[in-house]
N, C-alpha and C. Protein backbone atom coordinates (compact mmCIF):
# COMPACT_ATOMS: atom_id res chain seq x y z
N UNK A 1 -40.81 32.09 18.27
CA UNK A 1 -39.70 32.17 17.32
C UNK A 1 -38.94 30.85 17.32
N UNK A 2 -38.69 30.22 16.27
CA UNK A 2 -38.02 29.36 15.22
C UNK A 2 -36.69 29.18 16.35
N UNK A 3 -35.74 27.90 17.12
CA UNK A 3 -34.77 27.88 17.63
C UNK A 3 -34.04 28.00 15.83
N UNK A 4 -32.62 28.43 16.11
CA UNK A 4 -31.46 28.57 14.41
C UNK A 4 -31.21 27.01 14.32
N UNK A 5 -31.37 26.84 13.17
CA UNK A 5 -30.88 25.55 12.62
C UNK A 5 -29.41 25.43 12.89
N UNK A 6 -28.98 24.13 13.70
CA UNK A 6 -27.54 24.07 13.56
C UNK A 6 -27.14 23.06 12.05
N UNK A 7 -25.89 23.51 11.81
CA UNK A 7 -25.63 22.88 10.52
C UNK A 7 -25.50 21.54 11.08
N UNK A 8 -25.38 20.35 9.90
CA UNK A 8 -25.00 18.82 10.27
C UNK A 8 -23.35 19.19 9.63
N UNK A 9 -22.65 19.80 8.85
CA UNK A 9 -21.69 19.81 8.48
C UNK A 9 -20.57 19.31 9.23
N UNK A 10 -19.98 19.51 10.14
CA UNK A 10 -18.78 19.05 11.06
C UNK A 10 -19.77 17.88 11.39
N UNK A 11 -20.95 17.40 11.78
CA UNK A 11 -21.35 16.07 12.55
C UNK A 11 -20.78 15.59 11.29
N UNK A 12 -21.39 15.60 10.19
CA UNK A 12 -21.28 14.32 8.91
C UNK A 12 -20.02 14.16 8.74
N UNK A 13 -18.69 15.05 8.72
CA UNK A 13 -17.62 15.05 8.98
C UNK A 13 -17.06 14.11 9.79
N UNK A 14 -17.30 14.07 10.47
CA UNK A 14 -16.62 13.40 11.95
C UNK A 14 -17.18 12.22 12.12
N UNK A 15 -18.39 11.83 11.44
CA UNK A 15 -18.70 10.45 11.35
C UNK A 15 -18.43 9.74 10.20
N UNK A 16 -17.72 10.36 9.11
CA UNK A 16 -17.53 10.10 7.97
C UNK A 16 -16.05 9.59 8.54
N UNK A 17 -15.46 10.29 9.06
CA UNK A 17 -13.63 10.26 9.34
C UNK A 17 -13.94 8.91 10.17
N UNK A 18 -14.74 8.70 11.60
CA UNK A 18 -14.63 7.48 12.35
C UNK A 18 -15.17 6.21 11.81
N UNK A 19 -16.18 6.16 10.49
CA UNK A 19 -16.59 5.21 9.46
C UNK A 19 -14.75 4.78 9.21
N UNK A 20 -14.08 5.64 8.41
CA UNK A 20 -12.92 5.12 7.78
C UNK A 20 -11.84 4.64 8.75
N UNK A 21 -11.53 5.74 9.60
CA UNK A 21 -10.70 4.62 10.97
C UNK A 21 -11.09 3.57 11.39
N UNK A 22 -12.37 3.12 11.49
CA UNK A 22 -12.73 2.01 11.95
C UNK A 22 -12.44 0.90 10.62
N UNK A 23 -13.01 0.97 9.42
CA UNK A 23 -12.42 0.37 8.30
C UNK A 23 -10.93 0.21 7.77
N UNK A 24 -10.66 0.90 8.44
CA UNK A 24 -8.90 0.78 8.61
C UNK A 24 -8.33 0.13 9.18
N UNK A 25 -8.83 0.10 10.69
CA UNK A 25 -8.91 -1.11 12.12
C UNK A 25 -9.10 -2.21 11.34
N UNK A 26 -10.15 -2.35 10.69
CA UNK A 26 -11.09 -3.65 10.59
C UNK A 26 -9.48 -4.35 9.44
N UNK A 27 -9.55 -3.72 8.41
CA UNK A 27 -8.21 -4.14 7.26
C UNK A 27 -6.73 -4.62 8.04
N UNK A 28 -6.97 -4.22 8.99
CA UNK A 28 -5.42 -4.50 9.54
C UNK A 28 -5.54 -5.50 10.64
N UNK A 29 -6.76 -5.68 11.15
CA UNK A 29 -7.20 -7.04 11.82
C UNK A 29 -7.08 -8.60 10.82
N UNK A 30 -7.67 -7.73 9.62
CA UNK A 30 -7.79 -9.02 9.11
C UNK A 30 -6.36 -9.18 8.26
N UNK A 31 -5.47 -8.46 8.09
CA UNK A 31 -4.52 -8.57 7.94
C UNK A 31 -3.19 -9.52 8.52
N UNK A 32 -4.08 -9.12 10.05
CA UNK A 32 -2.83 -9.99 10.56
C UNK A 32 -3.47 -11.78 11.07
N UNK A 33 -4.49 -11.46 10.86
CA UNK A 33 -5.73 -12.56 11.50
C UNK A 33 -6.42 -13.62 10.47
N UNK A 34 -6.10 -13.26 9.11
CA UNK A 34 -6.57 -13.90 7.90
C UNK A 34 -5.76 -14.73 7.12
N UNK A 35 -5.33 -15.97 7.46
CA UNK A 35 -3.97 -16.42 6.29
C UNK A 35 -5.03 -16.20 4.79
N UNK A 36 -6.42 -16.31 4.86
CA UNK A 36 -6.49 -16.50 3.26
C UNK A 36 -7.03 -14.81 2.64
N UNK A 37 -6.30 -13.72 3.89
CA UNK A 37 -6.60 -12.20 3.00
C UNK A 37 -5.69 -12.24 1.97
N UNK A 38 -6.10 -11.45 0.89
CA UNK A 38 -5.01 -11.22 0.20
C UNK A 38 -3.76 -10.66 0.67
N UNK A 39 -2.77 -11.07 0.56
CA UNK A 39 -1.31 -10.43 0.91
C UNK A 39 -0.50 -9.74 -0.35
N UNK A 40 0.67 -9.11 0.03
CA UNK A 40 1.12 -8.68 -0.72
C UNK A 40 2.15 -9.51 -1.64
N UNK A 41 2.23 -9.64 -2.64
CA UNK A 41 3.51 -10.75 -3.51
C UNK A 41 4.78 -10.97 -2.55
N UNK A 42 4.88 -11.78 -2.51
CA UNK A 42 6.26 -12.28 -1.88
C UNK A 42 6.98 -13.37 -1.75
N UNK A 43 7.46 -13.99 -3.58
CA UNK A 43 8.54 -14.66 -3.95
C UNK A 43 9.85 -14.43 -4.41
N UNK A 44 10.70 -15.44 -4.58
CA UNK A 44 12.15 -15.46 -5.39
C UNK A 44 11.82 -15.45 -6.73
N UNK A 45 10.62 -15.40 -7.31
CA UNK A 45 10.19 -15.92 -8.44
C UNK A 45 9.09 -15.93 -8.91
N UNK A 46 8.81 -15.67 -10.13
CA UNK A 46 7.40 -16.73 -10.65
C UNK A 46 7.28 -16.89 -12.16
N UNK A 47 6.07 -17.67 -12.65
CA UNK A 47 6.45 -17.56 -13.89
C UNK A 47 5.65 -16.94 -14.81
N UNK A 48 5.43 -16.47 -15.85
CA UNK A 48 4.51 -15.80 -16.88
C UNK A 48 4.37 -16.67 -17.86
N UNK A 49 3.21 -16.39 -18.66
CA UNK A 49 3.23 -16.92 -19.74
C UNK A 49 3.96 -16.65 -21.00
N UNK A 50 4.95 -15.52 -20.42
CA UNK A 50 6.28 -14.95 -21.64
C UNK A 50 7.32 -15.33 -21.10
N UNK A 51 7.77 -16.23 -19.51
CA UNK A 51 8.66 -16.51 -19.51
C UNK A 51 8.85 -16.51 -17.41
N UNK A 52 9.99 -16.56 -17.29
CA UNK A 52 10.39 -16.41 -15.46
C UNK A 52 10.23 -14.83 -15.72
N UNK A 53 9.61 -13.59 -14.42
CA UNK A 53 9.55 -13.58 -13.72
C UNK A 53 10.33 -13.44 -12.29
N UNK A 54 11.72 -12.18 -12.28
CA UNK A 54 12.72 -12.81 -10.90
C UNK A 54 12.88 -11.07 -10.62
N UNK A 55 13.76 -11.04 -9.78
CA UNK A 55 14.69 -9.84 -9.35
C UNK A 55 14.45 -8.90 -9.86
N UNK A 56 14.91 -9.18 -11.54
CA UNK A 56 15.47 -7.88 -12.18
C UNK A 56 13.27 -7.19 -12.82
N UNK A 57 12.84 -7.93 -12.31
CA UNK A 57 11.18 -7.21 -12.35
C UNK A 57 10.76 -6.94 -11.40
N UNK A 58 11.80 -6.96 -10.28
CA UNK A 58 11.02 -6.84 -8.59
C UNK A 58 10.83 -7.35 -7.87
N UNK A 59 10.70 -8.51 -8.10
CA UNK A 59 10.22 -9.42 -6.85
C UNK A 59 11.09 -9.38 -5.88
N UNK A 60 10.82 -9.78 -4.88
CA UNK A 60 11.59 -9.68 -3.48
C UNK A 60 11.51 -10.92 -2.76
N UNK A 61 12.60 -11.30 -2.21
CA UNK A 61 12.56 -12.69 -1.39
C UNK A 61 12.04 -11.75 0.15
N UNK A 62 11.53 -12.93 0.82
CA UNK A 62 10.87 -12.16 2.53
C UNK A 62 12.31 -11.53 2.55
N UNK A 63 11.84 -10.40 4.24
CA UNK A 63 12.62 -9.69 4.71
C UNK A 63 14.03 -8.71 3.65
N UNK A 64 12.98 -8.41 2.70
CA UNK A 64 13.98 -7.13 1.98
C UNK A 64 14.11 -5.75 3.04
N UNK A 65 15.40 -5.50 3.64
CA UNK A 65 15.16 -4.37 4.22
C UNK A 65 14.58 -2.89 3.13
N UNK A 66 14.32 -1.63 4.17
CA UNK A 66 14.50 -0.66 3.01
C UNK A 66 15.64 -0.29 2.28
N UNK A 67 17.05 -0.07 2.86
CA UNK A 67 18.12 0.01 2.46
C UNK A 67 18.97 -1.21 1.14
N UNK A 68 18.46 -2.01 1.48
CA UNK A 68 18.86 -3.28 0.24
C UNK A 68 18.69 -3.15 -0.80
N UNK A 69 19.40 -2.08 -1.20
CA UNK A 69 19.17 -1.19 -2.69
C UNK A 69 19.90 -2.03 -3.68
N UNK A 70 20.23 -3.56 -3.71
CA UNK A 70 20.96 -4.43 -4.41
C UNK A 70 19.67 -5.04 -5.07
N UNK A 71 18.41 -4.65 -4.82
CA UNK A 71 17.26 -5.41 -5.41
C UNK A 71 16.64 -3.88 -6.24
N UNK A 72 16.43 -4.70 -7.05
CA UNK A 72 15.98 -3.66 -8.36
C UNK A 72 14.09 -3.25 -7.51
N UNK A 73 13.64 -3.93 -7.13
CA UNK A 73 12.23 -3.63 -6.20
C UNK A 73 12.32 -2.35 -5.17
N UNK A 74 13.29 -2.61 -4.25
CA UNK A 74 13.80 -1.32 -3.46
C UNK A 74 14.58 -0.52 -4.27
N UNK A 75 15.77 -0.64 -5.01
CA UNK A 75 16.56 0.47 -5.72
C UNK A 75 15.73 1.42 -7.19
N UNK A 76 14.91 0.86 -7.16
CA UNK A 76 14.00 1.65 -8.44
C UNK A 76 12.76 2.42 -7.95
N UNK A 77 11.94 2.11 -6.85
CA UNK A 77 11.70 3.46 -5.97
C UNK A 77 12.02 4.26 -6.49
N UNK A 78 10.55 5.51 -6.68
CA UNK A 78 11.19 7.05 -6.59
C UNK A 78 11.97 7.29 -5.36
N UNK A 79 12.56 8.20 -5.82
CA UNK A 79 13.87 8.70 -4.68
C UNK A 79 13.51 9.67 -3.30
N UNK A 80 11.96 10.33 -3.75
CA UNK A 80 11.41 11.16 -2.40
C UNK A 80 11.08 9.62 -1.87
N UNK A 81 10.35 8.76 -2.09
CA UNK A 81 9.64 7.97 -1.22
C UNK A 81 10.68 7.11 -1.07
N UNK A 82 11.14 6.96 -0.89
CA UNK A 82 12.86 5.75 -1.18
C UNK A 82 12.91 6.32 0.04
N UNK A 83 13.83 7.38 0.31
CA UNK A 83 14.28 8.73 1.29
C UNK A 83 13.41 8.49 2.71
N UNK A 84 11.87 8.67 2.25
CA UNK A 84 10.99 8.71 3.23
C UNK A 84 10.68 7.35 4.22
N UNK A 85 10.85 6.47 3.37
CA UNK A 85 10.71 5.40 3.80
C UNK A 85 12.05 5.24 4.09
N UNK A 86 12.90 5.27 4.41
CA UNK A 86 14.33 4.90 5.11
C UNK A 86 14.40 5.35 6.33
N UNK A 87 13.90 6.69 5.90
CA UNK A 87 13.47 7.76 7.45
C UNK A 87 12.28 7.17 8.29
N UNK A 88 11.73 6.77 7.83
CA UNK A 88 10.47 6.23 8.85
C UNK A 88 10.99 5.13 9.55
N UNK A 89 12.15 4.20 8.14
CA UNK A 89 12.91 2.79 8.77
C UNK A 89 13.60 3.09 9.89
N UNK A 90 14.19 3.95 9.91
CA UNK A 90 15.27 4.58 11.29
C UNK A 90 14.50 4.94 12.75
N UNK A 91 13.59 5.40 12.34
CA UNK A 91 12.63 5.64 13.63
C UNK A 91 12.06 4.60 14.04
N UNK A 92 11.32 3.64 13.45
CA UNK A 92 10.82 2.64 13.36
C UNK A 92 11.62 1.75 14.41
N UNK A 93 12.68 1.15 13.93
CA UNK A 93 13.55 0.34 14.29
C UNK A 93 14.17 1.17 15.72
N UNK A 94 14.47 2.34 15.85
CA UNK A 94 14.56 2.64 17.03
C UNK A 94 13.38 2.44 18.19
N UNK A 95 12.23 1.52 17.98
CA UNK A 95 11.42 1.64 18.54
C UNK A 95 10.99 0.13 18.69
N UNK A 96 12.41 -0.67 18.01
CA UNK A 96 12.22 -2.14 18.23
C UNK A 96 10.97 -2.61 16.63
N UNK A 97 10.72 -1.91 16.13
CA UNK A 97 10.01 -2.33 14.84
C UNK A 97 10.51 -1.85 13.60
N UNK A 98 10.84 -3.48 12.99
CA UNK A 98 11.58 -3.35 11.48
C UNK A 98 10.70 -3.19 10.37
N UNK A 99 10.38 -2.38 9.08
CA UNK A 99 10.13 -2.24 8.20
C UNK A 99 11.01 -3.15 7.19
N UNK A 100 9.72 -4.21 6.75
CA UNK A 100 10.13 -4.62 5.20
C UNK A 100 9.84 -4.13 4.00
N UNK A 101 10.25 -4.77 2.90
CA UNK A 101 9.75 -4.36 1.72
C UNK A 101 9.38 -5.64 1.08
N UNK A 102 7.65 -5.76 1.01
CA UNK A 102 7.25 -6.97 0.39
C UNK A 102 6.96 -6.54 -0.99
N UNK A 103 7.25 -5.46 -1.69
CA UNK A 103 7.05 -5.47 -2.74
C UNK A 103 6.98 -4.03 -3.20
N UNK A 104 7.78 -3.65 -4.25
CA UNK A 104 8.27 -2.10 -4.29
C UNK A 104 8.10 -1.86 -5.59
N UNK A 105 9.36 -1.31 -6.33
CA UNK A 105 9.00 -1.07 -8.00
C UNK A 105 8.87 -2.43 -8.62
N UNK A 106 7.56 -2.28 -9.49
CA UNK A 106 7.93 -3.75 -10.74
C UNK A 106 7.58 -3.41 -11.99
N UNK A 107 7.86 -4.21 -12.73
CA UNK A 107 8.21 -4.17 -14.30
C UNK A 107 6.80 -4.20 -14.61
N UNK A 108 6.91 -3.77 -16.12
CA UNK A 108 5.22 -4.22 -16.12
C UNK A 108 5.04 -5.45 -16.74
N UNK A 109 5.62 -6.52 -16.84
CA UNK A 109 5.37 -7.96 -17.26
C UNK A 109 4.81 -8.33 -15.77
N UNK A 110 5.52 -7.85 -14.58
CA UNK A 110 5.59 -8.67 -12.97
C UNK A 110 4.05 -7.72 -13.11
N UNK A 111 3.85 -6.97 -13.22
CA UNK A 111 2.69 -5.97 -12.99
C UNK A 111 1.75 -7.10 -13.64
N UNK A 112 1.80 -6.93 -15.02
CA UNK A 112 1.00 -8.30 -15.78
C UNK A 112 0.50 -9.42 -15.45
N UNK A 113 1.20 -9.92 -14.53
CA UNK A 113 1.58 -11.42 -14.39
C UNK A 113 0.83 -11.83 -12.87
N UNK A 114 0.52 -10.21 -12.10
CA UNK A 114 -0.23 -10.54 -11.09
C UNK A 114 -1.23 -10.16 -11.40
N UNK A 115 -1.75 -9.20 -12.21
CA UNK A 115 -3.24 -8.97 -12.83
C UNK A 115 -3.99 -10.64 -13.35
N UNK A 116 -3.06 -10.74 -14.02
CA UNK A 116 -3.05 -12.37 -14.69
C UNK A 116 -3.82 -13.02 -13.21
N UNK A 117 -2.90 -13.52 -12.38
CA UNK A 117 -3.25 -14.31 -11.03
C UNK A 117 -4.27 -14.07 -10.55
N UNK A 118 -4.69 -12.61 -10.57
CA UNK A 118 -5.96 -11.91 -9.55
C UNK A 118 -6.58 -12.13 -10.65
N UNK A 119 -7.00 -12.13 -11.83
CA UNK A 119 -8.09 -12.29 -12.35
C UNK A 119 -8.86 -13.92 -12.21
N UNK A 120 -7.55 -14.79 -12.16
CA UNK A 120 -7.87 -16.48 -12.00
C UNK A 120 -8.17 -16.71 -10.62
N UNK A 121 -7.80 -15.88 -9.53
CA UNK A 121 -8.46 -16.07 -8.11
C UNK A 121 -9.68 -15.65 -8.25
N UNK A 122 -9.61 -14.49 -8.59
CA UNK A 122 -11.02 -13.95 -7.94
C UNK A 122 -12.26 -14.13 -9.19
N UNK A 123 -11.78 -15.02 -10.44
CA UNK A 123 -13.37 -15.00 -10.94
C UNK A 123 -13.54 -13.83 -12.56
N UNK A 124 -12.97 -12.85 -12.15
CA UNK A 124 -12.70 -11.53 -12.76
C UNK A 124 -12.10 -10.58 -13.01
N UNK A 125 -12.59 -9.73 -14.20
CA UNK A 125 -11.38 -8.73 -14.26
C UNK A 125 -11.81 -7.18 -13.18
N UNK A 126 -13.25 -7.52 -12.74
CA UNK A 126 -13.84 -6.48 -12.27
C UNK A 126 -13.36 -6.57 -10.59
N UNK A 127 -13.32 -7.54 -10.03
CA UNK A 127 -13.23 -8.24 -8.91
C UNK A 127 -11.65 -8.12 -8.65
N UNK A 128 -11.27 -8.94 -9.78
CA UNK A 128 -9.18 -8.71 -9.31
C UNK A 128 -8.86 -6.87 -9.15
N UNK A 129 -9.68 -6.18 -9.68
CA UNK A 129 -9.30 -4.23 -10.18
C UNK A 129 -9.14 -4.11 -8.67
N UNK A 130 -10.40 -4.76 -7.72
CA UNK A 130 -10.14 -4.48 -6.43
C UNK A 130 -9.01 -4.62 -5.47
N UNK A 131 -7.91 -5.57 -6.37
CA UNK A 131 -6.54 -5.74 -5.86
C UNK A 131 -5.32 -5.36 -6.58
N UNK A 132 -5.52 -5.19 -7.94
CA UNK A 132 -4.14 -5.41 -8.30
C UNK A 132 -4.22 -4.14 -9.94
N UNK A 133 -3.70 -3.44 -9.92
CA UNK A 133 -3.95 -2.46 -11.06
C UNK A 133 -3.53 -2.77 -12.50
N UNK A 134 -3.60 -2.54 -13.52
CA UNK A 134 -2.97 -2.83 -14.50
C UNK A 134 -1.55 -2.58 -14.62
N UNK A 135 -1.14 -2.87 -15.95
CA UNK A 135 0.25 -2.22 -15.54
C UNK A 135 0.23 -0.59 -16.50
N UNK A 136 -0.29 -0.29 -16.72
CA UNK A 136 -0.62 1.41 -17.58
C UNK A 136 -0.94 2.10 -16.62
N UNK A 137 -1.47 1.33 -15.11
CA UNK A 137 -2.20 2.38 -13.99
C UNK A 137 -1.08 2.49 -12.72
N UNK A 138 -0.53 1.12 -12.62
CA UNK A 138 0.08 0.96 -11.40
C UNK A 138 1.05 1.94 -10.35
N UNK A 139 0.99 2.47 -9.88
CA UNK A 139 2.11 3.15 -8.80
C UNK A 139 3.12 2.21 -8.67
N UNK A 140 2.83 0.92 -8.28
CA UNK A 140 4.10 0.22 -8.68
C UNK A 140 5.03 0.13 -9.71
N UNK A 141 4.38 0.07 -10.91
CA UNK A 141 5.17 0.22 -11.74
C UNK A 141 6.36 1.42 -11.94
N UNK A 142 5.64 2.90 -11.78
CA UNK A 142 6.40 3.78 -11.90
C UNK A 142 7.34 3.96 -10.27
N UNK A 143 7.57 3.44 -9.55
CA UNK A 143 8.20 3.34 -8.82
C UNK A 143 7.97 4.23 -7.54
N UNK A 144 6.02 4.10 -7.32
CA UNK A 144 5.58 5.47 -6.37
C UNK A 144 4.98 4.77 -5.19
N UNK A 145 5.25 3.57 -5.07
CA UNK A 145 4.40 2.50 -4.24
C UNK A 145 5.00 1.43 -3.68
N UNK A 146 4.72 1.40 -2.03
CA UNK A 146 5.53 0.20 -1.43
C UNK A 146 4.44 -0.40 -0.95
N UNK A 147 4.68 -1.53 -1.00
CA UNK A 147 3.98 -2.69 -0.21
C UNK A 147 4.84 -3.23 1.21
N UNK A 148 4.25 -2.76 2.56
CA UNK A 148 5.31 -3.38 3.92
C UNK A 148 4.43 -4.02 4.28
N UNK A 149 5.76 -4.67 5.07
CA UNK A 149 5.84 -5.77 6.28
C UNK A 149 6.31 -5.90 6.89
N UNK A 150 6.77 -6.59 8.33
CA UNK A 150 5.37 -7.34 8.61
C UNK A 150 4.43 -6.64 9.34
N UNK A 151 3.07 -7.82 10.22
CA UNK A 151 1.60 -6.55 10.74
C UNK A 151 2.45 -5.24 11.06
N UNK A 152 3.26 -6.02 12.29
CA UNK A 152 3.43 -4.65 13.20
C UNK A 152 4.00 -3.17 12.53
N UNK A 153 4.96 -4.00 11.65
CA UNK A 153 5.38 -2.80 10.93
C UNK A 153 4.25 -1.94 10.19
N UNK A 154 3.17 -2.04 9.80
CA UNK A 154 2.10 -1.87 8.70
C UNK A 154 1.78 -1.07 9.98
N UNK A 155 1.36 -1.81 11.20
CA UNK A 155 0.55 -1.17 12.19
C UNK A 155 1.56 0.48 12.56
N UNK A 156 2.40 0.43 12.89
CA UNK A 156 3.14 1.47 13.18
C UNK A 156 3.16 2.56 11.88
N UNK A 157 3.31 2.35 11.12
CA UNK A 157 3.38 3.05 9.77
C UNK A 157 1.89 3.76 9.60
N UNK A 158 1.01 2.96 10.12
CA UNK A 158 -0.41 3.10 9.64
C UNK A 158 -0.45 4.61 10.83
N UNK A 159 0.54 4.20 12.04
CA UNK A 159 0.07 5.40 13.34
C UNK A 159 0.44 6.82 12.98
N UNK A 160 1.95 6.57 12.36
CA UNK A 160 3.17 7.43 12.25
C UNK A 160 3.55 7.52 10.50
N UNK A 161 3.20 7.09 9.77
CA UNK A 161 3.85 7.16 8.50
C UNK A 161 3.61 8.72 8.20
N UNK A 162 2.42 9.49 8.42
CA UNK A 162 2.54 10.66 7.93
C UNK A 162 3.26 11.46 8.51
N UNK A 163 3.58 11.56 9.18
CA UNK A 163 5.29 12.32 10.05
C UNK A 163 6.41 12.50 8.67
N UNK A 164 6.25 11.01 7.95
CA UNK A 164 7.30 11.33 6.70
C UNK A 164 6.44 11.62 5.56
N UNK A 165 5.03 11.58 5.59
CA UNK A 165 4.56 11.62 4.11
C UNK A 165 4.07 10.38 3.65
N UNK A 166 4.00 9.20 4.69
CA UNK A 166 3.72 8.09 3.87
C UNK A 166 2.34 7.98 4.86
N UNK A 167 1.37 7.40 3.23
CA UNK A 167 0.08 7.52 3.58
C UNK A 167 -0.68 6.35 3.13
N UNK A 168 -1.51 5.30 3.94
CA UNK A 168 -2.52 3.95 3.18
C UNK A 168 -3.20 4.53 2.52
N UNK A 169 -3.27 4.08 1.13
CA UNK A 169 -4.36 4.60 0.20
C UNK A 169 -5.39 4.14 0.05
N UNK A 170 -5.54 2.82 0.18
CA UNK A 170 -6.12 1.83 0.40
C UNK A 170 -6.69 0.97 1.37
N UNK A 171 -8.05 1.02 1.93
CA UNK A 171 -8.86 0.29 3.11
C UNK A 171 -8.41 -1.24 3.20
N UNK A 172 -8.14 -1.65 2.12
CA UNK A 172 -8.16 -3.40 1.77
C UNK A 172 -7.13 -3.35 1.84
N UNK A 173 -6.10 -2.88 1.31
CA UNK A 173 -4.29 -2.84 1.64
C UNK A 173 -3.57 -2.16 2.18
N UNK A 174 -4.26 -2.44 3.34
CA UNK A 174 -3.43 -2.12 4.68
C UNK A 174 -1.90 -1.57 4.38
N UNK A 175 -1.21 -3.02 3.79
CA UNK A 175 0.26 -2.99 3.76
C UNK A 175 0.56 -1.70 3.04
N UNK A 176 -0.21 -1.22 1.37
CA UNK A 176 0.05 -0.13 0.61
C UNK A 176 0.30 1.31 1.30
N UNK A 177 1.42 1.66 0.74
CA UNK A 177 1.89 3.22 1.42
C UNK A 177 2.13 3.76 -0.31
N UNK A 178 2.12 5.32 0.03
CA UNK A 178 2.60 6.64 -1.13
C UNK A 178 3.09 7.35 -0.63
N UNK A 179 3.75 7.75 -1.38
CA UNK A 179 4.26 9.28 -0.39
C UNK A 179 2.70 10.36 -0.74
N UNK A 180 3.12 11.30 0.45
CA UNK A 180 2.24 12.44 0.00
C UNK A 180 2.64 13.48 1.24
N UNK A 181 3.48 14.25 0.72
CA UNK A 181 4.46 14.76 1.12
C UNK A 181 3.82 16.17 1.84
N UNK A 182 2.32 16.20 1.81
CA UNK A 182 1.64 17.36 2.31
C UNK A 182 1.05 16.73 3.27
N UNK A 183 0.90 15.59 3.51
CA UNK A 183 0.86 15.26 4.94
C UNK A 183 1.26 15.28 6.22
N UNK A 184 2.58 15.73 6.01
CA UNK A 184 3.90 16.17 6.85
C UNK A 184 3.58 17.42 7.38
N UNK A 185 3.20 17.16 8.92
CA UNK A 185 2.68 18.03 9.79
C UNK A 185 1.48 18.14 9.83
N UNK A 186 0.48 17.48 9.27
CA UNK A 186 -0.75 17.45 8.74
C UNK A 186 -1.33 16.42 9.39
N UNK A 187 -2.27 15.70 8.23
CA UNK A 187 -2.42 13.82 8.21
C UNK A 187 -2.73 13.46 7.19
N UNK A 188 -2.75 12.43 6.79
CA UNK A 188 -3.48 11.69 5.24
C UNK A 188 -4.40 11.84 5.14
N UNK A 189 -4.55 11.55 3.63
CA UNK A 189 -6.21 12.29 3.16
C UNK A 189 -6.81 10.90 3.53
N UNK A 190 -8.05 10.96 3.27
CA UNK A 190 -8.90 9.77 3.69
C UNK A 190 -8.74 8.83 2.42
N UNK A 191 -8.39 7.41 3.34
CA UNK A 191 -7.99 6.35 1.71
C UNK A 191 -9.14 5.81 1.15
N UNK A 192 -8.86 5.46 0.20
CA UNK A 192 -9.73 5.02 -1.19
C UNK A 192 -10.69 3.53 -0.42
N UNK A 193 -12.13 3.14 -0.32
CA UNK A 193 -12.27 1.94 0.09
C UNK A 193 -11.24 0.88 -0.65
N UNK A 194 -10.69 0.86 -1.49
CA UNK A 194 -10.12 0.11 -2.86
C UNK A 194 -9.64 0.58 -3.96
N UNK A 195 -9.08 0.07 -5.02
CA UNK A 195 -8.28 0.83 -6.30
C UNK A 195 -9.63 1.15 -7.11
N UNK A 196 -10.56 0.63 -7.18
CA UNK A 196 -11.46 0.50 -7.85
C UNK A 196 -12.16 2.04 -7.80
N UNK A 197 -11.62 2.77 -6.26
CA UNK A 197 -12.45 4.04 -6.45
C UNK A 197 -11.07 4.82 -6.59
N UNK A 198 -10.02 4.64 -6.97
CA UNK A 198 -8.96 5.73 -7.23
C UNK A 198 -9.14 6.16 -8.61
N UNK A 199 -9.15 7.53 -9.05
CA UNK A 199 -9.20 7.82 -10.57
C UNK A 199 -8.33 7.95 -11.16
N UNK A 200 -7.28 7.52 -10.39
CA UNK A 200 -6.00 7.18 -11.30
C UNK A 200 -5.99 6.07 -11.87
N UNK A 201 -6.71 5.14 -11.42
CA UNK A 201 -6.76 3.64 -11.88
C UNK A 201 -7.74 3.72 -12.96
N UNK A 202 -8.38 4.25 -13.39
CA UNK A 202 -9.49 4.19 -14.47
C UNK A 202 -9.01 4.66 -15.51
């Protein structure tokens, strides 16, 4: 008699989950280890081909706290993830690690204007999708998406963010958080290798 077939189900599982932690590792190595990875935007400024480019579209000079709700980037945040991320800031910082904000709500010209950039770095429009969304797709734009800093902060967030709901969506952008507010008590769903496989972006 035949030994019972055991299922592969929980194996493929569980090697599927340590594939993505390890690709997660790997993004946040090179994060802190790569001056030429992509980073997240972080000027006083820039310019478009319709014009400057400042504040009132988002941009952020370094070290925007979360609370520095005097910048239209942090104060235009949805208000659950605004909330969440303040709460994570408080814990955080009680633990000797500050949360920045390298880049929060933007307009969709600033949205534009880095699609623009990523398409002239990387060659393409297929190639930049892997970094930077349109502005009809963006989470940034609608005010559902933070970009932090610095590593350590990313690193801590990456351990603990789902405690508040904040989750990397993204293998390649480390820095990228969402809320996802069913994570809370839970954990994050498994992130996207890239925007390129989110179907919100398409």
């Amino acid at each position: 008699m035949n030994a019972p077939t055991r299922t592969r189900g929980p194996l493929l599982s569980t090697a599927i989950g340590l594939v993505v932690i390890v690709a997660a590792t790997v993004g946040l190595v090179l994060y802190e280890r790569s001056p030429a990875a992509p980073q997240p935007p972080t000027a006083a400024s820039t310019t478009s081909s319709d014009g400057v480019i400042d504040a009132a579209d988002g941009v952020l000079p370094e070290g925007v706290g979360v609370t520095e709700t005097a910048y239209p980037g942090v104060a235009n945040l949805e208000t659950a993830l605004l909330h969440a991320l303040q709460d994570a800031a408080e814990a955080a910082g009680a633990r000797g690690v500050t949360l920045t904000v390298t880049s929060g709500w933007r307009s969709p010209e600033y949205q534009q204007q880095l699609l623009a950039d990523a398409v002239a770095t990387y060659g393409s429009e297929e190639e930049a999708a892997r970094w930077v969304a349109t502005p009809a797709t963006s989470p940034h734009v609608t005010g559902n998406a933070v970009d932090i800093g610095p590593y350590d902060a990313v690193d801590w967030l990456s351990r603990f963010g789902a405690e508040y709901g904040l989750c990397q969506i993204y293998v390649n952008e480390p820095w990228h958080f969402e809320l996802r507010p069913e994570a809370v008590g839970s954990s994050c769903p498994r992130p996207y290798l890239d925007p390129t496989e989110d179907p919100r972006l398409q």
